[in-house]
PDB file of N, CA and C in Angstrom:
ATOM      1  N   UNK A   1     -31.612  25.402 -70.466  1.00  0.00           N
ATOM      2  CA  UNK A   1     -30.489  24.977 -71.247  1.00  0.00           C
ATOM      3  C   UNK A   1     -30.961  24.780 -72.681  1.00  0.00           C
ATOM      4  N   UNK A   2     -29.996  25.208 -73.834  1.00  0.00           N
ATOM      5  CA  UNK A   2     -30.696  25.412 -75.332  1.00  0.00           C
ATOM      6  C   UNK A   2     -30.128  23.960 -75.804  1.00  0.00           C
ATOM      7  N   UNK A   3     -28.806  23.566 -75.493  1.00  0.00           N
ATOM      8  CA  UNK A   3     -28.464  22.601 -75.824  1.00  0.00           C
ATOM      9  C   UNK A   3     -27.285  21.648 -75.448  1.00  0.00           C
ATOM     10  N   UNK A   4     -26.942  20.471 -74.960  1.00  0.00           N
ATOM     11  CA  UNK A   4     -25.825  20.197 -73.758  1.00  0.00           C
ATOM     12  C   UNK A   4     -25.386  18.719 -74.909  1.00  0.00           C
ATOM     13  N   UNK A   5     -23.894  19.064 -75.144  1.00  0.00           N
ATOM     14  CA  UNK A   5     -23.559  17.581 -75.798  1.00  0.00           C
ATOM     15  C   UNK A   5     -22.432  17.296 -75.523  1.00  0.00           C
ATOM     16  N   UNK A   6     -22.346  16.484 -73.786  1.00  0.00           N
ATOM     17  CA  UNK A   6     -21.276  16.422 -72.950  1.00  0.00           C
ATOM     18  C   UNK A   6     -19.840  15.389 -73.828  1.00  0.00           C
ATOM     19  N   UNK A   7     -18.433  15.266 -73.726  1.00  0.00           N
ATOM     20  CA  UNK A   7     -18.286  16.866 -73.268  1.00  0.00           C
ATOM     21  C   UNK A   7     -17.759  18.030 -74.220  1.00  0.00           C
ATOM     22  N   UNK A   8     -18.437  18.357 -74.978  1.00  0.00           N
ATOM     23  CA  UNK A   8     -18.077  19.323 -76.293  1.00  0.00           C
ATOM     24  C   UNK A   8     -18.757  20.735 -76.343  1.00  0.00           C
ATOM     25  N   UNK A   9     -20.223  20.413 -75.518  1.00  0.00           N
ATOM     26  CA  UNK A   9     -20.965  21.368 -75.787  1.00  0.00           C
ATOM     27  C   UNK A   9     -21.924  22.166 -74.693  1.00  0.00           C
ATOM     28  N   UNK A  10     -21.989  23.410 -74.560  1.00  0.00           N
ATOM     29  CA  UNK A  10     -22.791  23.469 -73.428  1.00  0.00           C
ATOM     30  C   UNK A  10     -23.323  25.211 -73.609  1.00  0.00           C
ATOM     31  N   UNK A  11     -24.798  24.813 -74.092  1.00  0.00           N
ATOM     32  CA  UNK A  11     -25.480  26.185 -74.593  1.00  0.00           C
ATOM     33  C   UNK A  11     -27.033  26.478 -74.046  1.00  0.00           C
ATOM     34  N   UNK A  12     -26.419  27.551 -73.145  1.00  0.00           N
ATOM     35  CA  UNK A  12     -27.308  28.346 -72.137  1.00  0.00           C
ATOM     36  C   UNK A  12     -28.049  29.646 -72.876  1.00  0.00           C
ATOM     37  N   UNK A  13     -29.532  29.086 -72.299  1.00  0.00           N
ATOM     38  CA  UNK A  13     -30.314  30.754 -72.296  1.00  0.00           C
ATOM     39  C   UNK A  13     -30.350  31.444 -71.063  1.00  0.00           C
ATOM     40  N   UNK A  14     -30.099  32.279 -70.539  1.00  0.00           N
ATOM     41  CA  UNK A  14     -30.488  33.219 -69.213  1.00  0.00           C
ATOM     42  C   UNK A  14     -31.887  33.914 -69.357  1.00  0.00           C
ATOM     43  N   UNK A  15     -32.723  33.659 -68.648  1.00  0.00           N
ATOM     44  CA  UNK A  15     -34.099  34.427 -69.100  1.00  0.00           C
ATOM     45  C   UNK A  15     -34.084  35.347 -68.030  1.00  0.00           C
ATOM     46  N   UNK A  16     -33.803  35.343 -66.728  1.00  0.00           N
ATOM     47  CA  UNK A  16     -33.943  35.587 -65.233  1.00  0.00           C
ATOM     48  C   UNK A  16     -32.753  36.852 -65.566  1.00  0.00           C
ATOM     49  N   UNK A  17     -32.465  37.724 -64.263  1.00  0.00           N
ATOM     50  CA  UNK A  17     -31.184  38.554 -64.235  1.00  0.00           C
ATOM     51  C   UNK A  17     -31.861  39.721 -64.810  1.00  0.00           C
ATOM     52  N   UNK A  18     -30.749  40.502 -64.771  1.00  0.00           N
ATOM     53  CA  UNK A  18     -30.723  41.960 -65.332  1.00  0.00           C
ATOM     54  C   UNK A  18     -30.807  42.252 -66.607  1.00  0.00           C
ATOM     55  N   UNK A  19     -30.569  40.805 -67.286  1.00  0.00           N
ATOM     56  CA  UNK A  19     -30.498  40.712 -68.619  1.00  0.00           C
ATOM     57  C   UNK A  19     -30.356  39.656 -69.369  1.00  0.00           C
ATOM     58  N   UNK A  20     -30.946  39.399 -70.378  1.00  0.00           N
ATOM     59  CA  UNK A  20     -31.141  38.242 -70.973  1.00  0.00           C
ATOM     60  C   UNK A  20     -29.742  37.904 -71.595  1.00  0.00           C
ATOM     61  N   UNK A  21     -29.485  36.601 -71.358  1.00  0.00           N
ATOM     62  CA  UNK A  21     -27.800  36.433 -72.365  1.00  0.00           C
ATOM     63  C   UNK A  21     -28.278  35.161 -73.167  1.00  0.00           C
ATOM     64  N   UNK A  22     -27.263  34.753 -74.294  1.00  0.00           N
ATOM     65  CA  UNK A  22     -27.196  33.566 -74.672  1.00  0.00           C
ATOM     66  C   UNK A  22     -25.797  33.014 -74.316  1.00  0.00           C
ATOM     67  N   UNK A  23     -25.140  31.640 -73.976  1.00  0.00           N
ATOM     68  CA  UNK A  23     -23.668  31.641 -73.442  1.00  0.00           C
ATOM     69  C   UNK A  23     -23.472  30.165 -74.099  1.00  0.00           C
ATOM     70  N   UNK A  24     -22.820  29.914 -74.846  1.00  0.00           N
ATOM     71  CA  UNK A  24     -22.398  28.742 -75.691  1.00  0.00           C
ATOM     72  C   UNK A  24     -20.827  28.779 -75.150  1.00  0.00           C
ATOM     73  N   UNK A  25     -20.890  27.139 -74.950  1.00  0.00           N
ATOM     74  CA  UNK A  25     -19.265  26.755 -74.536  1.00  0.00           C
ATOM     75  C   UNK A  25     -18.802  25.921 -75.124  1.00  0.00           C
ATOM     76  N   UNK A  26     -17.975  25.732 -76.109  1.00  0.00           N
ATOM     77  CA  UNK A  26     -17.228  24.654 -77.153  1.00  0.00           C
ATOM     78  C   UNK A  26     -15.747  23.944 -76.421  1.00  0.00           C
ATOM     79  N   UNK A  27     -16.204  23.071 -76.377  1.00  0.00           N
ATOM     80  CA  UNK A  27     -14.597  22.652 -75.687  1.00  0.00           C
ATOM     81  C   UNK A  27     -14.048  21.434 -77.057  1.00  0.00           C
ATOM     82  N   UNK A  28     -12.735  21.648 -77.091  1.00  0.00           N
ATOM     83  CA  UNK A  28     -12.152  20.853 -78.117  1.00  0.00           C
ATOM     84  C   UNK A  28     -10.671  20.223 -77.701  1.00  0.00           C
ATOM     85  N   UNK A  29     -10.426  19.044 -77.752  1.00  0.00           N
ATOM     86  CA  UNK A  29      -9.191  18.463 -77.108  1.00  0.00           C
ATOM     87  C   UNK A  29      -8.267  18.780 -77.564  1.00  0.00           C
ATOM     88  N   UNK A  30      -7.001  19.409 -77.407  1.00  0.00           N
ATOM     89  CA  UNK A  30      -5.747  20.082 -77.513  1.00  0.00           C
ATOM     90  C   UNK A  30      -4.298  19.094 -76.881  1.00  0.00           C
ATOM     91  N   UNK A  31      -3.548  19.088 -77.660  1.00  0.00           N
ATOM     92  CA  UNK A  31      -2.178  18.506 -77.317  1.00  0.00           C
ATOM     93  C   UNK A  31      -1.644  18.846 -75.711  1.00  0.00           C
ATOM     94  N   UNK A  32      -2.229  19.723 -75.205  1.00  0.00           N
ATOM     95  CA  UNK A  32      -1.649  20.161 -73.889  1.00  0.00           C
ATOM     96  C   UNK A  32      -2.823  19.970 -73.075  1.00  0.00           C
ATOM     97  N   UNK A  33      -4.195  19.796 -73.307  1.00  0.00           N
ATOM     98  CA  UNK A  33      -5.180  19.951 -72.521  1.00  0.00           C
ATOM     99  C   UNK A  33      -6.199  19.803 -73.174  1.00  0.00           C
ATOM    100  N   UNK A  34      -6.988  21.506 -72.723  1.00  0.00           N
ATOM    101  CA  UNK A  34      -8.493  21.249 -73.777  1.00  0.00           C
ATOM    102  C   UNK A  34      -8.301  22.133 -74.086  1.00  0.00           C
ATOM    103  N   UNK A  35      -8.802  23.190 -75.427  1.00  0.00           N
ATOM    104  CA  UNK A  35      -9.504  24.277 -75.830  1.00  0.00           C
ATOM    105  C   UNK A  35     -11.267  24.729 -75.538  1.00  0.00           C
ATOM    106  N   UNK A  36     -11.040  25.591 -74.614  1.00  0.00           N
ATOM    107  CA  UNK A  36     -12.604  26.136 -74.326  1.00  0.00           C
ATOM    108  C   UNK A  36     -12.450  27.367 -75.620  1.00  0.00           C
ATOM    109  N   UNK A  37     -14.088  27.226 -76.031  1.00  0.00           N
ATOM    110  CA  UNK A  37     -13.994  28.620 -77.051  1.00  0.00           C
ATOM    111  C   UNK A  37     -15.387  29.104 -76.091  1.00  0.00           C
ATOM    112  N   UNK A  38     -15.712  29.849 -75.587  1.00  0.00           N
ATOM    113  CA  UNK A  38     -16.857  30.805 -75.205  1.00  0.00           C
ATOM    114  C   UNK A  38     -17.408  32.088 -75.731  1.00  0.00           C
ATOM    115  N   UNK A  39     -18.679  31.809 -75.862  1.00  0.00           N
ATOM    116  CA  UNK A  39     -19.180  33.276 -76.737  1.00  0.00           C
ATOM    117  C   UNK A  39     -20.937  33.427 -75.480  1.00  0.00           C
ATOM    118  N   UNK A  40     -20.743  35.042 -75.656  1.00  0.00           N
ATOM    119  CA  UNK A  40     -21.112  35.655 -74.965  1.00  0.00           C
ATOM    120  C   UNK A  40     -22.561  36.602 -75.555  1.00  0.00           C
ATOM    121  N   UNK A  41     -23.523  36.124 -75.823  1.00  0.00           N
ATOM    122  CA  UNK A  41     -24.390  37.011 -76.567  1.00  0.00           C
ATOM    123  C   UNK A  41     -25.666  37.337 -75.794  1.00  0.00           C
ATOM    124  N   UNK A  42     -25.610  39.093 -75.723  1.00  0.00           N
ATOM    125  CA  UNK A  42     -26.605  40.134 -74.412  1.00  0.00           C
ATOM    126  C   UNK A  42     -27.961  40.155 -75.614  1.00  0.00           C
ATOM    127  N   UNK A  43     -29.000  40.239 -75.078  1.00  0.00           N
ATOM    128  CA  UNK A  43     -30.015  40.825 -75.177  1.00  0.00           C
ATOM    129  C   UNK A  43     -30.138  42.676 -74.852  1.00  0.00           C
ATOM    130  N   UNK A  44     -30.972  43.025 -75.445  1.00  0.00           N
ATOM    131  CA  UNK A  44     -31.477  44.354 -74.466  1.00  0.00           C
ATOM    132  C   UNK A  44     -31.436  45.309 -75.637  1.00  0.00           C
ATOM    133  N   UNK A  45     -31.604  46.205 -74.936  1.00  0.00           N
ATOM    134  CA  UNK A  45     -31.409  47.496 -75.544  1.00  0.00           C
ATOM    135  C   UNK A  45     -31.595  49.066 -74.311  1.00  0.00           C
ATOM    136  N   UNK A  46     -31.392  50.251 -75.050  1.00  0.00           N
ATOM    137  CA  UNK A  46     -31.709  51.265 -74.619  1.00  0.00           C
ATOM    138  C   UNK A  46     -30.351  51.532 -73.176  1.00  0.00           C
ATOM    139  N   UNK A  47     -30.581  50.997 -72.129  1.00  0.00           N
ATOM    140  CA  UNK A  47     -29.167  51.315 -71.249  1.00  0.00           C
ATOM    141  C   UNK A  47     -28.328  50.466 -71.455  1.00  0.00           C
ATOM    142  N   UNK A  48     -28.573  49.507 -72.018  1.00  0.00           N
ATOM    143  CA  UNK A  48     -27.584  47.933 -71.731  1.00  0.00           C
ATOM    144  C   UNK A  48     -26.766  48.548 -73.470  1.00  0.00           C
ATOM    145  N   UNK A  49     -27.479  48.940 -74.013  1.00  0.00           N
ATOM    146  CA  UNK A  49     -26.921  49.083 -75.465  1.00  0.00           C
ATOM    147  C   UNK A  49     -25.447  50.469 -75.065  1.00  0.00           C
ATOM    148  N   UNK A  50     -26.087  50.928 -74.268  1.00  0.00           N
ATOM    149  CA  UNK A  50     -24.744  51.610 -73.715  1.00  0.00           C
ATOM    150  C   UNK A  50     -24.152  51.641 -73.231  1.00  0.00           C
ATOM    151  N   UNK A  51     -24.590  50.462 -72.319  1.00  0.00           N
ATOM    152  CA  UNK A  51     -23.290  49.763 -71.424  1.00  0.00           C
ATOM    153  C   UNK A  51     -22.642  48.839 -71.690  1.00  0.00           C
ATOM    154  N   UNK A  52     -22.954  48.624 -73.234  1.00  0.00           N
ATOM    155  CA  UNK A  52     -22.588  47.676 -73.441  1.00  0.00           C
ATOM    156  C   UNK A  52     -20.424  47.407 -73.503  1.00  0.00           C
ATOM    157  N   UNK A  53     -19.753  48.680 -74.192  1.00  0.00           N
ATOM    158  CA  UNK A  53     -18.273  48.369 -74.047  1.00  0.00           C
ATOM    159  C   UNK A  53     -17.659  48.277 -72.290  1.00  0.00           C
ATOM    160  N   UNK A  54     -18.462  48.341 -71.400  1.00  0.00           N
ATOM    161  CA  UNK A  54     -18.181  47.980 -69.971  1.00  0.00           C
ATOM    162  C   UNK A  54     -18.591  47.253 -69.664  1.00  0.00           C
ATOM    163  N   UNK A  55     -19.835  46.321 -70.162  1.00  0.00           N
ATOM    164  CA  UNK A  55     -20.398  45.232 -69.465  1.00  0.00           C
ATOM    165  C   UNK A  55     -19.218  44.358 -70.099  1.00  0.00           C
ATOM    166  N   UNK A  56     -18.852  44.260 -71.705  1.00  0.00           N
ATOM    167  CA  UNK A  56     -17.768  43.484 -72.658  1.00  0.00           C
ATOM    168  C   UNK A  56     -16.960  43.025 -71.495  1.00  0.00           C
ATOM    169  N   UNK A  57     -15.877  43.972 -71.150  1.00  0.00           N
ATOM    170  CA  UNK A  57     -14.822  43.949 -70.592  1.00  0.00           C
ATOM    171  C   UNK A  57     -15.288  43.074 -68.795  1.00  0.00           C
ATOM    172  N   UNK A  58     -16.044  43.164 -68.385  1.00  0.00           N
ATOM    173  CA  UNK A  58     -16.809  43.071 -66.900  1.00  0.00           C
ATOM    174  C   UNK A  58     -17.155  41.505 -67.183  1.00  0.00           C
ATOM    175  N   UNK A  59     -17.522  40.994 -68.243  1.00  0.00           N
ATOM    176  CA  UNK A  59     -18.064  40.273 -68.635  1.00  0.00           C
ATOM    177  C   UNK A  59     -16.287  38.893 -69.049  1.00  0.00           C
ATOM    178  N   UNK A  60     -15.980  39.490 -69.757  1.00  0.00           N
ATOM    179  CA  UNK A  60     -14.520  39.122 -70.088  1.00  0.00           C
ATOM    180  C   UNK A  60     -13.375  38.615 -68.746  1.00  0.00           C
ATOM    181  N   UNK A  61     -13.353  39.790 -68.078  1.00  0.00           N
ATOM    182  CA  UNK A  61     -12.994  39.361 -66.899  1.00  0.00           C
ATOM    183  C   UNK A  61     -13.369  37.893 -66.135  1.00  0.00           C
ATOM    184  N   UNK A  62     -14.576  38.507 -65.910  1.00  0.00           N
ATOM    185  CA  UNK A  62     -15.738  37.043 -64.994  1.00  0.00           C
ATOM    186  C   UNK A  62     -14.912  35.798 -65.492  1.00  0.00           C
ATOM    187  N   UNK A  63     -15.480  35.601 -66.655  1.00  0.00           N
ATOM    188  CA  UNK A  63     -14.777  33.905 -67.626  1.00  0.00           C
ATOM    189  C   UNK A  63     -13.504  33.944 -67.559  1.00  0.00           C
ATOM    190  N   UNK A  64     -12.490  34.819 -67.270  1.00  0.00           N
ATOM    191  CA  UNK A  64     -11.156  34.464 -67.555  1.00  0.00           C
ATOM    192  C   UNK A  64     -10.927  33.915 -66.158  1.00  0.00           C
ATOM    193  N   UNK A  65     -11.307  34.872 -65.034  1.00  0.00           N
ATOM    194  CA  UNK A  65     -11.352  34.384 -63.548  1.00  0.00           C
ATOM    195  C   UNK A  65     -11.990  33.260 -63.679  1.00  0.00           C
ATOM    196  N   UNK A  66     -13.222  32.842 -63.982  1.00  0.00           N
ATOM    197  CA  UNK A  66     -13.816  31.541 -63.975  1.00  0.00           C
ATOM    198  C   UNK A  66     -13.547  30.174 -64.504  1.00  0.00           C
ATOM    199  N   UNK A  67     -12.624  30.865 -65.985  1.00  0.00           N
ATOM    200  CA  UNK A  67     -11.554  29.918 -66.178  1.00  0.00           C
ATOM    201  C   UNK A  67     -10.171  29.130 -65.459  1.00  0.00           C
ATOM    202  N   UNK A  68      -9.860  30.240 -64.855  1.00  0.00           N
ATOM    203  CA  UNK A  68      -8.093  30.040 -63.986  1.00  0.00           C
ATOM    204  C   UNK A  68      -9.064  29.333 -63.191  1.00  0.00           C
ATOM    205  N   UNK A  69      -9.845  29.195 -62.308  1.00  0.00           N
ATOM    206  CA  UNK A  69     -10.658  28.598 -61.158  1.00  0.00           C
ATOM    207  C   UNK A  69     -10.153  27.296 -61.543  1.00  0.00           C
ATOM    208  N   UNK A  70     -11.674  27.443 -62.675  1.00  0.00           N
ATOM    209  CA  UNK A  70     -11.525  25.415 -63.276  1.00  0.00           C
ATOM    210  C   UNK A  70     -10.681  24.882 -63.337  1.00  0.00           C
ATOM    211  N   UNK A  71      -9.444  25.492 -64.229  1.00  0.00           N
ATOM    212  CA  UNK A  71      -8.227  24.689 -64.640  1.00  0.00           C
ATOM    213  C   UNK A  71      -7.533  24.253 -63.348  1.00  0.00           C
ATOM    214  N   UNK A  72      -7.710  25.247 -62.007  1.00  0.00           N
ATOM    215  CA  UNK A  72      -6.920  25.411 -60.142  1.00  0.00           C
ATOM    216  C   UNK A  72      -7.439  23.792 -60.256  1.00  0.00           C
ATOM    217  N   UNK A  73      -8.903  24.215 -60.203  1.00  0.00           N
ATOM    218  CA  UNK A  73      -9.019  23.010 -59.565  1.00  0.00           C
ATOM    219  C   UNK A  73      -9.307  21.407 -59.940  1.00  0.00           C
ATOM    220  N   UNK A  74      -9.004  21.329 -61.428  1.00  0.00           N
ATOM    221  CA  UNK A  74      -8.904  20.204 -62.485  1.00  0.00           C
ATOM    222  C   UNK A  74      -7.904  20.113 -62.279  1.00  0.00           C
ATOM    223  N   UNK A  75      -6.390  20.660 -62.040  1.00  0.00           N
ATOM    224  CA  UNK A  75      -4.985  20.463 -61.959  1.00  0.00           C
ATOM    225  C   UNK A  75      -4.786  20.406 -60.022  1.00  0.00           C
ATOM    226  N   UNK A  76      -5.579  20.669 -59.654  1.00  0.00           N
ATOM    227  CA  UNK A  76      -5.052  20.109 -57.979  1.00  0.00           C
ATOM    228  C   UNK A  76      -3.823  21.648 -57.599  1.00  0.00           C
ATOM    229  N   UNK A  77      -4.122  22.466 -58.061  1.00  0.00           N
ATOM    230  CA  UNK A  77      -2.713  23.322 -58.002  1.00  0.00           C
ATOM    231  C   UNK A  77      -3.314  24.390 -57.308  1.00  0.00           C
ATOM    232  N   UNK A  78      -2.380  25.381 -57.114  1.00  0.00           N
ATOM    233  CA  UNK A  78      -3.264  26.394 -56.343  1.00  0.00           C
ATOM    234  C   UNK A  78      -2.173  27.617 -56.291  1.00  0.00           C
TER     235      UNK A  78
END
């Protein structure tokens, strides 16, 4: 972990995996809830540099699914 400053902040190194990432999570309190801002930054090069507009989208997906999850199950709803 690069740096954790509950609950606002939460910034990951991945060293392990297929590929090195950096993953920073900003959360900010909102009139309706919270605002998550997430950023997504790959390491690599050579195949990953070309996979990279499919990993984007693959990658995009994951957090949006991983998002609806959290909110399921912070709201009791389903």
């Amino acid at each position: 972990m690069a740096a954790h400053d509950p609950p606002r902040l939460l910034d990951m190194v991945s060293v392990a995996g297929p590929m090195p990432m950096h993953v920073t999570c900003a959360f900010d309190p909102h009139p309706s809830g919270t605002t998550a801002r997430i950023r997504v930054q790959g390491g690599g090069g050579g195949f990953y540099r070309m996979a990279a507009p499919l990993m984007a989208r693959q990658v995009r997906t994951s957090i949006g699914r991983d998002l609806r999850d959290l909110e399921l199950r912070l709201t009791g709803t389903k």
